[in-house]
PDB file of N, CA and C in Angstrom:
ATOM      1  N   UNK A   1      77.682 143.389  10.476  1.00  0.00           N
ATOM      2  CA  UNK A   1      78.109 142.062  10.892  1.00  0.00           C
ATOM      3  C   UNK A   1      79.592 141.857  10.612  1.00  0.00           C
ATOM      4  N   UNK A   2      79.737 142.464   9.086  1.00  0.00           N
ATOM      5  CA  UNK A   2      81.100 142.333   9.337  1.00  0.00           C
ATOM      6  C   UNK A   2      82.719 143.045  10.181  1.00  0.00           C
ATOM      7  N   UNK A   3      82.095 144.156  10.515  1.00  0.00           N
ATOM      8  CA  UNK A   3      82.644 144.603  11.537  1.00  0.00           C
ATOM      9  C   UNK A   3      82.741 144.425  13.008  1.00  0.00           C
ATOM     10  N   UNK A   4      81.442 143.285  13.447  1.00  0.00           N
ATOM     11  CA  UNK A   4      81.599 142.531  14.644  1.00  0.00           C
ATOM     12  C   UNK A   4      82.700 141.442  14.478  1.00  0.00           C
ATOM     13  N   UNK A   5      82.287 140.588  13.332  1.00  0.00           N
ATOM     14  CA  UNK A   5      83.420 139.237  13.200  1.00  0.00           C
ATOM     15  C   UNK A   5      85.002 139.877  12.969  1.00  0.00           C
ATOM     16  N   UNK A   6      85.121 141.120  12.477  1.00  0.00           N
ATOM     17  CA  UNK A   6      86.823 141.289  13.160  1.00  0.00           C
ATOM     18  C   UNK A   6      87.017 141.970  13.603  1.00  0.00           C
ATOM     19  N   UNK A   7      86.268 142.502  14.656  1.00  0.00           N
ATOM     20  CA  UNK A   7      86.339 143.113  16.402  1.00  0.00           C
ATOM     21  C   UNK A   7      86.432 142.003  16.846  1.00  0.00           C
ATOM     22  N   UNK A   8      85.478 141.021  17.096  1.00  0.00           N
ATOM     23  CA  UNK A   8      85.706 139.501  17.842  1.00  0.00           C
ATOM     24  C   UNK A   8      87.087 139.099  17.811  1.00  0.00           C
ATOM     25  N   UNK A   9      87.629 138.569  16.303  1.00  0.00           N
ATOM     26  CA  UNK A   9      88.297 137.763  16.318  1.00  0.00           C
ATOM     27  C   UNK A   9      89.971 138.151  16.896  1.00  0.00           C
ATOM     28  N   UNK A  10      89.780 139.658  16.684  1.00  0.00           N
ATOM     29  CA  UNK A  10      91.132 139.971  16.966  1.00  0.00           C
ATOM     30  C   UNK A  10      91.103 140.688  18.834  1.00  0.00           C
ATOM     31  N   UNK A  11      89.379 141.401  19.461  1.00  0.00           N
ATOM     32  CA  UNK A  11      89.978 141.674  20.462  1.00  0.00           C
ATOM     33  C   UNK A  11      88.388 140.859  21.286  1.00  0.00           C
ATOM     34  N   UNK A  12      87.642 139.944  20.823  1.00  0.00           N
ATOM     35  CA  UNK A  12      87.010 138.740  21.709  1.00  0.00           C
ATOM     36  C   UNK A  12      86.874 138.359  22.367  1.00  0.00           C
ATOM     37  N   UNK A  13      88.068 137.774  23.104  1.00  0.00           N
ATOM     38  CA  UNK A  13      88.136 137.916  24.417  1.00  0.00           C
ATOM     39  C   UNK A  13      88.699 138.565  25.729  1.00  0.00           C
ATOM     40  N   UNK A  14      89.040 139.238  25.065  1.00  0.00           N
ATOM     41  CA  UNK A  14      89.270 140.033  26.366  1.00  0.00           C
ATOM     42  C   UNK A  14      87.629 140.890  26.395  1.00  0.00           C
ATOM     43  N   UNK A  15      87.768 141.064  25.515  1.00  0.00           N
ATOM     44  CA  UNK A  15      85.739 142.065  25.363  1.00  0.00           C
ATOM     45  C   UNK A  15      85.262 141.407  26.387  1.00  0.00           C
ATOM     46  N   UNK A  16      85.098 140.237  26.321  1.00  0.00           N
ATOM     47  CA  UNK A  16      84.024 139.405  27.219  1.00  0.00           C
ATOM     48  C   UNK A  16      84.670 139.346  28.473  1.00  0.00           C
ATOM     49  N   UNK A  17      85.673 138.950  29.162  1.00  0.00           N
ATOM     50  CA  UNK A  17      86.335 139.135  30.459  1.00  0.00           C
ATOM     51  C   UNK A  17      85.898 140.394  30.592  1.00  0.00           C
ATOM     52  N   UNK A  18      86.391 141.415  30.032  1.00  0.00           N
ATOM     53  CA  UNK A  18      86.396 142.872  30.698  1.00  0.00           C
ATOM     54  C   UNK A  18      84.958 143.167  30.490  1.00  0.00           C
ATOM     55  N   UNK A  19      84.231 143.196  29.642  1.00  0.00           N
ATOM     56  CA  UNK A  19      82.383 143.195  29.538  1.00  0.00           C
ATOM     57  C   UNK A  19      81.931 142.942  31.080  1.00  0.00           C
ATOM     58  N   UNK A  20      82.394 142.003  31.882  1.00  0.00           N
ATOM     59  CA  UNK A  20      81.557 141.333  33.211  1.00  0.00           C
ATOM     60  C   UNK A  20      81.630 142.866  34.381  1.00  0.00           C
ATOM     61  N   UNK A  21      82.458 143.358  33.813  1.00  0.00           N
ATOM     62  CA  UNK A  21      83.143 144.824  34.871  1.00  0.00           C
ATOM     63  C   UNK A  21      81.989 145.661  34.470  1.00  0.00           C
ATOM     64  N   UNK A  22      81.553 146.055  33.165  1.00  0.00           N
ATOM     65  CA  UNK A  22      80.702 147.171  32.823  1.00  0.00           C
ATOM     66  C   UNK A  22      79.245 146.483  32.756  1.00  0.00           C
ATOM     67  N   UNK A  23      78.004 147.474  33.212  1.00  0.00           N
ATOM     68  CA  UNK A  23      76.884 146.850  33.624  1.00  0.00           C
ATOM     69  C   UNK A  23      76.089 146.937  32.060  1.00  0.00           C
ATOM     70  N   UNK A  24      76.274 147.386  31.783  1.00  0.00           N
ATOM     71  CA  UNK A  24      75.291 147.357  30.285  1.00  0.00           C
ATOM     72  C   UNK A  24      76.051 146.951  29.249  1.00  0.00           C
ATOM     73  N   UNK A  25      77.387 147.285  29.162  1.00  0.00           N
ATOM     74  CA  UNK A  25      78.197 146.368  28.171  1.00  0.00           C
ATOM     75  C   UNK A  25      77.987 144.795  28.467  1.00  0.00           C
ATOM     76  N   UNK A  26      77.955 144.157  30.091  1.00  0.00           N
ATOM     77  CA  UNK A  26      77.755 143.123  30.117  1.00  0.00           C
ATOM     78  C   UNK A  26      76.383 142.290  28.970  1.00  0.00           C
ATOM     79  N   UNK A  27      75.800 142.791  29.090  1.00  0.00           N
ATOM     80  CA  UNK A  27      74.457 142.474  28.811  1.00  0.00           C
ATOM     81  C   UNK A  27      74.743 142.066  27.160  1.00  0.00           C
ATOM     82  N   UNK A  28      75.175 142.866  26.304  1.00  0.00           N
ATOM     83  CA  UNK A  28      75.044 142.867  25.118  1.00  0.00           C
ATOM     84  C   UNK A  28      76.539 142.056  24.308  1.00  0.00           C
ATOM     85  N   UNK A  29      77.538 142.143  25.095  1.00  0.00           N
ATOM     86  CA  UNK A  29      78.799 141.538  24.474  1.00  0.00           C
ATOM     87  C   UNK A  29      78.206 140.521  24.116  1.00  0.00           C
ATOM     88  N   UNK A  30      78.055 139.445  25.023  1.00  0.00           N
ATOM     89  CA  UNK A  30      77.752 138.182  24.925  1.00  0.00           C
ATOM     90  C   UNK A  30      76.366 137.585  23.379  1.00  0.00           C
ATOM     91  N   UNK A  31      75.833 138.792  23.236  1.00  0.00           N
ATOM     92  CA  UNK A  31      75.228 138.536  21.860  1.00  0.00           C
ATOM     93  C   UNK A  31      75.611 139.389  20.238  1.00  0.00           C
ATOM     94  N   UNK A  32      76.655 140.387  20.715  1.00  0.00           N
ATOM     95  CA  UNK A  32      77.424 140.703  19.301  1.00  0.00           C
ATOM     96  C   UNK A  32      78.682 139.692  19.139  1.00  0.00           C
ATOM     97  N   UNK A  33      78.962 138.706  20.566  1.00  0.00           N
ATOM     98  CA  UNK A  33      79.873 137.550  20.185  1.00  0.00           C
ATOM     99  C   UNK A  33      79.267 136.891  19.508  1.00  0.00           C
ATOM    100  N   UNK A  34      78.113 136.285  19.637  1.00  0.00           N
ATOM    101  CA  UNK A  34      77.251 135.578  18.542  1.00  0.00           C
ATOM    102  C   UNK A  34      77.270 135.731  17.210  1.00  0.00           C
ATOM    103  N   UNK A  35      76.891 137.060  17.281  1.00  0.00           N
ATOM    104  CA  UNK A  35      76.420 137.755  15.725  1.00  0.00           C
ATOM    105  C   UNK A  35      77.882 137.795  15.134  1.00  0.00           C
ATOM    106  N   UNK A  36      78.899 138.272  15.771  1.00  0.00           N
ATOM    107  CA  UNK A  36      80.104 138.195  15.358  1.00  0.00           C
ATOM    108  C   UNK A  36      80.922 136.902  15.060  1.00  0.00           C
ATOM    109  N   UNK A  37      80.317 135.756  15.471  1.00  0.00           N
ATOM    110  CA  UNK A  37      80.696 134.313  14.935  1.00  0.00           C
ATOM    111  C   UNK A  37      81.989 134.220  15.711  1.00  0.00           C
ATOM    112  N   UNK A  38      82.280 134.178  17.078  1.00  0.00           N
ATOM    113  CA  UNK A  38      82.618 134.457  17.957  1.00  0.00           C
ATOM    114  C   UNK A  38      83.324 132.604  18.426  1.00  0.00           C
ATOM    115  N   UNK A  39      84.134 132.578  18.232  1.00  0.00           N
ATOM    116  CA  UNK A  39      84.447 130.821  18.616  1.00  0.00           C
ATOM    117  C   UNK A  39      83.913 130.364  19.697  1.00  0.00           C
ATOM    118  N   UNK A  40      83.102 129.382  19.871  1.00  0.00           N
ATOM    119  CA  UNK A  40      82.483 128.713  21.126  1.00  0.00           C
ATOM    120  C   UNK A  40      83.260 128.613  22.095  1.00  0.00           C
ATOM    121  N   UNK A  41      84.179 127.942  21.302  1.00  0.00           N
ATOM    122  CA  UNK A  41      84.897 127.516  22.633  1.00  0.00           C
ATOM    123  C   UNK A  41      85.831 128.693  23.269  1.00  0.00           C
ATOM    124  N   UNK A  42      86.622 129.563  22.341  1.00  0.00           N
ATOM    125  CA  UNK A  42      87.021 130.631  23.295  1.00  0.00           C
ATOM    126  C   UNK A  42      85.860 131.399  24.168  1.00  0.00           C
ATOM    127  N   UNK A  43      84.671 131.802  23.509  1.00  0.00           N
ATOM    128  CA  UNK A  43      83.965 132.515  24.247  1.00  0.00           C
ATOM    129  C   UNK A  43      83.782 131.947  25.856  1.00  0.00           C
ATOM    130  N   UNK A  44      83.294 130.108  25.609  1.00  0.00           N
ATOM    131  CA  UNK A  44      83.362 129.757  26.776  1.00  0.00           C
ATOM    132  C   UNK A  44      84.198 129.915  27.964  1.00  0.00           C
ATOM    133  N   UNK A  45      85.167 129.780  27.489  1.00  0.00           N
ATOM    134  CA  UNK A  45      86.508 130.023  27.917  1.00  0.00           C
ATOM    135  C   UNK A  45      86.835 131.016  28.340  1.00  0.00           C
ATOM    136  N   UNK A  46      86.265 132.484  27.797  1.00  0.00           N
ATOM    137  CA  UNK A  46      86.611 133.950  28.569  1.00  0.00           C
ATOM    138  C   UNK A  46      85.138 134.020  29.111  1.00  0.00           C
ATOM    139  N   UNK A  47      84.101 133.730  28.831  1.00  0.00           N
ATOM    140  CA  UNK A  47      82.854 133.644  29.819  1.00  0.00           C
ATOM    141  C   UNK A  47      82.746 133.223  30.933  1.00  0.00           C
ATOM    142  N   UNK A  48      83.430 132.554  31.380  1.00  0.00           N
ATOM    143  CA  UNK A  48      83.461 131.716  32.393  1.00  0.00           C
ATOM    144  C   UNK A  48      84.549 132.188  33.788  1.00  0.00           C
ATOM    145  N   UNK A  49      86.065 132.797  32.946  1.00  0.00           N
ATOM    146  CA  UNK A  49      86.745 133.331  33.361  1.00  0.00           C
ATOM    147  C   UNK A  49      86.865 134.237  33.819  1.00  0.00           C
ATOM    148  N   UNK A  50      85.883 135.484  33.287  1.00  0.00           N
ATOM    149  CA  UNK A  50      85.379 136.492  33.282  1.00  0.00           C
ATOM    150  C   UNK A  50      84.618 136.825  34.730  1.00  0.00           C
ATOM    151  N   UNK A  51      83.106 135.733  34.385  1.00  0.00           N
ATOM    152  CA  UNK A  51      82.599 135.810  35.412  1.00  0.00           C
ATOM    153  C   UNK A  51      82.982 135.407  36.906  1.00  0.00           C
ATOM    154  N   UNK A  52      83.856 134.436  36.816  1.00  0.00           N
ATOM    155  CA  UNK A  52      84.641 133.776  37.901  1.00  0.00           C
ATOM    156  C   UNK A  52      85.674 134.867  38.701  1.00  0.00           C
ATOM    157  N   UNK A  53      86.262 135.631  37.830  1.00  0.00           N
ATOM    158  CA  UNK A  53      87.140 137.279  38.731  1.00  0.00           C
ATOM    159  C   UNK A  53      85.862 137.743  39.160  1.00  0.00           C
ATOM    160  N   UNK A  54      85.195 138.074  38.113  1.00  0.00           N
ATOM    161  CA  UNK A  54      84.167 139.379  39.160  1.00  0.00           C
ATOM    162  C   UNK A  54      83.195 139.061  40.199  1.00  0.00           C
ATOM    163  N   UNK A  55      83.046 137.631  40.329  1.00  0.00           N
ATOM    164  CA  UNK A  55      81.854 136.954  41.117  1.00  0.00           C
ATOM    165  C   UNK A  55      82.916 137.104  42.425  1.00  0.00           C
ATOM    166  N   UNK A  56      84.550 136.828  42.901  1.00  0.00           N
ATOM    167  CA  UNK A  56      85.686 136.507  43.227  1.00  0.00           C
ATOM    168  C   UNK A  56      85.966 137.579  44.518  1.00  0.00           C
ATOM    169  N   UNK A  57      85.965 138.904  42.965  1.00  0.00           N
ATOM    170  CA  UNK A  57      86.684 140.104  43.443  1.00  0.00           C
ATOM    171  C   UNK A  57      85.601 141.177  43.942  1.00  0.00           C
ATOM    172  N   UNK A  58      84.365 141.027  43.635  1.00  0.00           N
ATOM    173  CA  UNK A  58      83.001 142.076  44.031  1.00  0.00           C
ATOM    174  C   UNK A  58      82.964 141.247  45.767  1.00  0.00           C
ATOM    175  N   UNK A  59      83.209 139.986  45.298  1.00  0.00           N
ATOM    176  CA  UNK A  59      82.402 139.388  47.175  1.00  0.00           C
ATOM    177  C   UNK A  59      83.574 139.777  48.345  1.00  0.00           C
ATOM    178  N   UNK A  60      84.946 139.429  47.513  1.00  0.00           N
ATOM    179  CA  UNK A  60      85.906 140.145  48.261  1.00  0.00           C
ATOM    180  C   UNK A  60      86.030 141.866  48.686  1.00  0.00           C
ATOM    181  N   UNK A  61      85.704 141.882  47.572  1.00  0.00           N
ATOM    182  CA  UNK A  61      85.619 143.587  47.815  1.00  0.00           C
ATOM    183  C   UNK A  61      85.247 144.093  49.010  1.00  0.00           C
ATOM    184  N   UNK A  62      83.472 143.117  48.705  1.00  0.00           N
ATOM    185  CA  UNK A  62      82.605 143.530  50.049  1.00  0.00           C
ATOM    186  C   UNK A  62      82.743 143.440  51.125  1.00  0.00           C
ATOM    187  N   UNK A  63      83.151 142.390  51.341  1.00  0.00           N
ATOM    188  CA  UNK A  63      83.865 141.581  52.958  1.00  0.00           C
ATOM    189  C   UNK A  63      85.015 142.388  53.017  1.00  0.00           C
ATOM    190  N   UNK A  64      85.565 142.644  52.053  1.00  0.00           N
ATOM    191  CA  UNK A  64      86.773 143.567  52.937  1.00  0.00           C
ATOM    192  C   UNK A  64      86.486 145.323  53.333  1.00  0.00           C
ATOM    193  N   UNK A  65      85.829 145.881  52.435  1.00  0.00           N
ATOM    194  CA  UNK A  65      85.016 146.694  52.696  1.00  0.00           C
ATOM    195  C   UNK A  65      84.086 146.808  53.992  1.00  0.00           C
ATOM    196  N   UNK A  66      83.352 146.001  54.009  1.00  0.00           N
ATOM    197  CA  UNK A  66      82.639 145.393  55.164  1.00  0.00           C
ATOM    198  C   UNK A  66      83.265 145.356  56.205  1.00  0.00           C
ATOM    199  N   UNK A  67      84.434 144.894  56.659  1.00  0.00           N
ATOM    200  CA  UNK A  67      84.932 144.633  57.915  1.00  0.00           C
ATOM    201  C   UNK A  67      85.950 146.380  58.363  1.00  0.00           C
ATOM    202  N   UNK A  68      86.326 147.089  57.006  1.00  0.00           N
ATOM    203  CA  UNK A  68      87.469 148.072  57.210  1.00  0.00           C
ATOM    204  C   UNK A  68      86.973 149.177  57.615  1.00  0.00           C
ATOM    205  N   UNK A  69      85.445 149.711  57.119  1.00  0.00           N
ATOM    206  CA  UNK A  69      84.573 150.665  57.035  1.00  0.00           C
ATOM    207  C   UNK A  69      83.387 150.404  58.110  1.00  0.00           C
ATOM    208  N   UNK A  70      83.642 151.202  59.235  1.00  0.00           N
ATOM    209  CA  UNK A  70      82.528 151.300  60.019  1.00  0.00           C
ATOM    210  C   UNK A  70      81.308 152.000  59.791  1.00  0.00           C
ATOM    211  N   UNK A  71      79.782 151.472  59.989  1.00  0.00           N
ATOM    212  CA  UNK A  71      78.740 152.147  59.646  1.00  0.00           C
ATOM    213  C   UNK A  71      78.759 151.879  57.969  1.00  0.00           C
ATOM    214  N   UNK A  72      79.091 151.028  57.494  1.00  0.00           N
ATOM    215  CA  UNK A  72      78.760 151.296  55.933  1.00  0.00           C
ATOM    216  C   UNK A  72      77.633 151.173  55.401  1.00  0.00           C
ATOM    217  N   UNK A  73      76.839 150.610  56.230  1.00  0.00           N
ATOM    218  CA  UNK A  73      75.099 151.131  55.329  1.00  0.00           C
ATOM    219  C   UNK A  73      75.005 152.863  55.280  1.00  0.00           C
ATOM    220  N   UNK A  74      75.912 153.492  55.892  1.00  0.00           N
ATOM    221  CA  UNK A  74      75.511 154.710  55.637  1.00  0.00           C
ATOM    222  C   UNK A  74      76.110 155.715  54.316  1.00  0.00           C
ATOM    223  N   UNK A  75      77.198 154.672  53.706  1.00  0.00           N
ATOM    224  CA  UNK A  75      77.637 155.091  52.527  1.00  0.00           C
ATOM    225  C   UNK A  75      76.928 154.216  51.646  1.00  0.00           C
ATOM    226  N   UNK A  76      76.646 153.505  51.577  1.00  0.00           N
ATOM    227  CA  UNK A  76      76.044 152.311  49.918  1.00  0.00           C
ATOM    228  C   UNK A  76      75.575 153.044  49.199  1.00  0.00           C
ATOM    229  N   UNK A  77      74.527 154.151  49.449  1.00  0.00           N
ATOM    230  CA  UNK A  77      73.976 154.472  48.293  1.00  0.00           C
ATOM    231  C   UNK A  77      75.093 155.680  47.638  1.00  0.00           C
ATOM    232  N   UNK A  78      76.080 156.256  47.751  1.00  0.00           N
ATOM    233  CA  UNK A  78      77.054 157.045  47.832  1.00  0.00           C
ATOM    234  C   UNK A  78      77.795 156.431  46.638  1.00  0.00           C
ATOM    235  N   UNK A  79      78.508 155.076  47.397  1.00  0.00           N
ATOM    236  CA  UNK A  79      79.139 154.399  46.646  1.00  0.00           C
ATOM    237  C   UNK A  79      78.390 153.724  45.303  1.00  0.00           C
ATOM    238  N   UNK A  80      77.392 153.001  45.996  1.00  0.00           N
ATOM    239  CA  UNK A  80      76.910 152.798  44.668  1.00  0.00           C
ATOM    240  C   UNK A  80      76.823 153.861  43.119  1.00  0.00           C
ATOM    241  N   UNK A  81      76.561 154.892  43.450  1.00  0.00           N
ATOM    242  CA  UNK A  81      76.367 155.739  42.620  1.00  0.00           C
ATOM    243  C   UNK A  81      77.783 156.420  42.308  1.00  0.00           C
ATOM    244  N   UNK A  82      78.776 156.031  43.121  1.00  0.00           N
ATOM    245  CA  UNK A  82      79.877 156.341  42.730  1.00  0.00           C
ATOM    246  C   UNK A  82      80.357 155.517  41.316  1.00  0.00           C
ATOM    247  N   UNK A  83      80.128 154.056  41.834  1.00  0.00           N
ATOM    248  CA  UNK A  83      80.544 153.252  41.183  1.00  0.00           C
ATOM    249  C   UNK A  83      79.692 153.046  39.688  1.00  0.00           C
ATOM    250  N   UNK A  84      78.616 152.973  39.980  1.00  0.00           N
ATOM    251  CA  UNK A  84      77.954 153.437  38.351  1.00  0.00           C
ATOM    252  C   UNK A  84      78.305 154.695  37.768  1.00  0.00           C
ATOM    253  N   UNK A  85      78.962 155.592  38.116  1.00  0.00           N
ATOM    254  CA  UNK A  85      79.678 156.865  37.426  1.00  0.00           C
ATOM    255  C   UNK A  85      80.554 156.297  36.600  1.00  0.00           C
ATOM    256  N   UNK A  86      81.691 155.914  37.517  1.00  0.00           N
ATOM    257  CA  UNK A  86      82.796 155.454  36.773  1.00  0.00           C
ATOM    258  C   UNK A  86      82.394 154.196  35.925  1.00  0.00           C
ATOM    259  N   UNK A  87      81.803 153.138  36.434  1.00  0.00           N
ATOM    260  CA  UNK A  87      81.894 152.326  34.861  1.00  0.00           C
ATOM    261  C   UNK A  87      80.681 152.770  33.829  1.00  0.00           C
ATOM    262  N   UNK A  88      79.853 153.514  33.977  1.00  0.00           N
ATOM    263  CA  UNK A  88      79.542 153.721  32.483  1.00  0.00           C
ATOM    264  C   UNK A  88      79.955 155.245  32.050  1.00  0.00           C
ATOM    265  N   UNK A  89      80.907 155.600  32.699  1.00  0.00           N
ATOM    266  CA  UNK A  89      81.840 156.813  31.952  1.00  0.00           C
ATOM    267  C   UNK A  89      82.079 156.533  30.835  1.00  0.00           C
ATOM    268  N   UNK A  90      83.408 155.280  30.414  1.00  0.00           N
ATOM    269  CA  UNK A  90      83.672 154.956  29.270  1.00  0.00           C
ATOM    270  C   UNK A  90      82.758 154.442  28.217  1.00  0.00           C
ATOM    271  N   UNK A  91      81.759 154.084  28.457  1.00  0.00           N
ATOM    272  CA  UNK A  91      80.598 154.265  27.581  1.00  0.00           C
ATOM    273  C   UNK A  91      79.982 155.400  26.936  1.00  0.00           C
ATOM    274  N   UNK A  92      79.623 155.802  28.053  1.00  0.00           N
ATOM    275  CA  UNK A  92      78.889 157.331  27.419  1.00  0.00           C
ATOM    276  C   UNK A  92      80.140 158.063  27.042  1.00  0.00           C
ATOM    277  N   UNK A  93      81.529 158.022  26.712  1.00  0.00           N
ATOM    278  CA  UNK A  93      82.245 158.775  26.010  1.00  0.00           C
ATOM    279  C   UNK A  93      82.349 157.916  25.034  1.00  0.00           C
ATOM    280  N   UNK A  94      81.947 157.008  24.329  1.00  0.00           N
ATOM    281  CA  UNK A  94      81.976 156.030  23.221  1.00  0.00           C
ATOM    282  C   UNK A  94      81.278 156.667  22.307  1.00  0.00           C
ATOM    283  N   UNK A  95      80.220 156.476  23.189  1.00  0.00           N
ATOM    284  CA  UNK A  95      78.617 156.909  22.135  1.00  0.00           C
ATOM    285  C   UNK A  95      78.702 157.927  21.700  1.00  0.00           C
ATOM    286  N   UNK A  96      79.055 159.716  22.613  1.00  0.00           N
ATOM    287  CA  UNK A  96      79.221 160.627  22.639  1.00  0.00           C
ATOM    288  C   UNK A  96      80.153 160.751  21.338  1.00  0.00           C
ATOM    289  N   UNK A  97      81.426 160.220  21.205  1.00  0.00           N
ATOM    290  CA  UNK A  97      82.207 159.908  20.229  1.00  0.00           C
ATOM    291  C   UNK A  97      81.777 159.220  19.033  1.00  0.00           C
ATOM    292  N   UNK A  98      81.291 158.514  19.245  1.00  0.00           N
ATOM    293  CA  UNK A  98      80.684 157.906  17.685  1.00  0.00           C
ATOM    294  C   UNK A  98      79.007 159.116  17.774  1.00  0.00           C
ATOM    295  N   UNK A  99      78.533 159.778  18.088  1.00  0.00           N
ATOM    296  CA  UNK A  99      77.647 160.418  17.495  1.00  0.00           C
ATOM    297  C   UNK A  99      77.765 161.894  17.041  1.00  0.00           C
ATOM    298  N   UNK A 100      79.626 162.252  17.418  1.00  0.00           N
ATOM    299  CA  UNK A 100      79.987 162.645  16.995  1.00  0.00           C
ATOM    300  C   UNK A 100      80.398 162.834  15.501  1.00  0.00           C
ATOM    301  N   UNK A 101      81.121 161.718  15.528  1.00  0.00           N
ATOM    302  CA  UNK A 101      81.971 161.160  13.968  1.00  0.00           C
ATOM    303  C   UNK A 101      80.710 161.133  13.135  1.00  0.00           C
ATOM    304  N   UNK A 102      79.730 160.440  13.490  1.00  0.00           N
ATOM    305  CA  UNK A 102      78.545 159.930  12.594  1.00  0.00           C
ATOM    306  C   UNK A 102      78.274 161.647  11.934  1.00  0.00           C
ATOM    307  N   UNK A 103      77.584 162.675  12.787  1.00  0.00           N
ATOM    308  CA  UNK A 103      77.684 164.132  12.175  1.00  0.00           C
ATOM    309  C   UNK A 103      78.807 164.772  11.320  1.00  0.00           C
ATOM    310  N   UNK A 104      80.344 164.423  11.528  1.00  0.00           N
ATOM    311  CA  UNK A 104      80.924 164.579  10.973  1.00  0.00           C
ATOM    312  C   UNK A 104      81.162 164.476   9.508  1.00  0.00           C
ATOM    313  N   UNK A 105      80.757 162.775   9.164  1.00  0.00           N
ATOM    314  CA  UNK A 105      81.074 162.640   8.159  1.00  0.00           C
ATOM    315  C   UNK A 105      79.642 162.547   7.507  1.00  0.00           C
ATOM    316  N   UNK A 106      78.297 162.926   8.072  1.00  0.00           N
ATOM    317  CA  UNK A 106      77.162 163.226   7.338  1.00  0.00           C
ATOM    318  C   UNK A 106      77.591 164.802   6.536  1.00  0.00           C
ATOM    319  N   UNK A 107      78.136 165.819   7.137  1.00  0.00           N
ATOM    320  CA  UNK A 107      78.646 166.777   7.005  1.00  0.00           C
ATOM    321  C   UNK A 107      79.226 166.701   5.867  1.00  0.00           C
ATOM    322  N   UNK A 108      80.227 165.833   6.025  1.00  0.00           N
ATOM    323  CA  UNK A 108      80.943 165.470   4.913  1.00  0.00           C
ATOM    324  C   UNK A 108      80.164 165.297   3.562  1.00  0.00           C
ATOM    325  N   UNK A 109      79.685 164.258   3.790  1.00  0.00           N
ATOM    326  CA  UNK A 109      78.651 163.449   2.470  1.00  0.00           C
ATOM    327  C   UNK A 109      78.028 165.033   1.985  1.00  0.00           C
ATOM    328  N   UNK A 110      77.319 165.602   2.569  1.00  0.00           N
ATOM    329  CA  UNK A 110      76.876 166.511   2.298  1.00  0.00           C
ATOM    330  C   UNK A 110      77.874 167.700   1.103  1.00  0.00           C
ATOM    331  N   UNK A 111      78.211 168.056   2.132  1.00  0.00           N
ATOM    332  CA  UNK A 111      79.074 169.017   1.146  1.00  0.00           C
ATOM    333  C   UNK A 111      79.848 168.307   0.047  1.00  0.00           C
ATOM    334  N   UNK A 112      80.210 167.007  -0.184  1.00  0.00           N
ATOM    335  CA  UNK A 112      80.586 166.315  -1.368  1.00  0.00           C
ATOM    336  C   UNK A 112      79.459 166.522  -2.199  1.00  0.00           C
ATOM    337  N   UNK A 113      77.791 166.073  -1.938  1.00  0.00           N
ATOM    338  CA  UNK A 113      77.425 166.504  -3.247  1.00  0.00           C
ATOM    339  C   UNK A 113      76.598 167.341  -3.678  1.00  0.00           C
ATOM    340  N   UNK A 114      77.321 168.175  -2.647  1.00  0.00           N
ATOM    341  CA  UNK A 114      77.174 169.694  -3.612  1.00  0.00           C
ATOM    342  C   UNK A 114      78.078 169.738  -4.566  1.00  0.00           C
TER     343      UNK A 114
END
C-alpha cells in the first residue's frame, strides 16, 4: 500500500489518462488509485479527461480509417490483433521484468544466508 500512495501521488495522473489507452491496465488503475489514497478530486479530473481523448480519438480514428481504407472489414481482425500486440507489449515486458528482479534478489536472499 505504501508503495501505491507514492506512485499515485507523484505519477497519478497521468497513470489514469494514459491507463484508458491500455486494455487491462485500464481496468485496474482506477482501483490501485483507491488503495493508493489517490485525491478524488484529481482522479476525477484525469478520469474524465482521460476517457474523453480516447472515447474522441478511437471514434475519430474509425471514421477516418473508415472513409481512407477501402474494403476494411477485410482487415479488422488483422488490425485488431495488431493493435492488442502493441498495447499490451509494454505490459508483458513489465511483468517479464519484475519476475525477473523478484528471482534475482530471491537468489540473492539465498546466498546471503548461507
Amino acid at each position: 500500500m505504501e508503495q501505491a500512495e507514492k506512485f499515485y501521488e507523484s505519477h497519478g495522473g497521468k497513470t489514469i489518462l494514459l491507463s484508458r489507452f491500455v486494455p487491462v491496465v485500464r481496468t485496474f488503475a482506477p482501483v490501485v488509485a483507491g488503495i493508493g489514497n489517490m485525491d478524488k478530486k484529481k482522479f476525477f479530473v484525469y478520469n474524465v479527461a482521460g476517457g474523453t481523448i480516447w472515447c474522441t480519438s478511437v471514434t475519430l480514428l474509425g471514421y477516418w480509417l473508415g472513409n481512407r481504407i477501402p474494403n476494411i472489414d477485410h482487415y479488422i481482425i488483422p488490425v485488431v490483433v495488431a493493435a492488442m500486440a502493441i498495447t499490451f507489449t509494454p505490459t508483458l515486458i513489465h511483468i517479464v521484468k519484475s519476475v525477473i528482479q523478484g528471482r534475482r534478489r530471491q537468489k540473492l536472499a539465498q546466498k546471503e544466508d548461507l
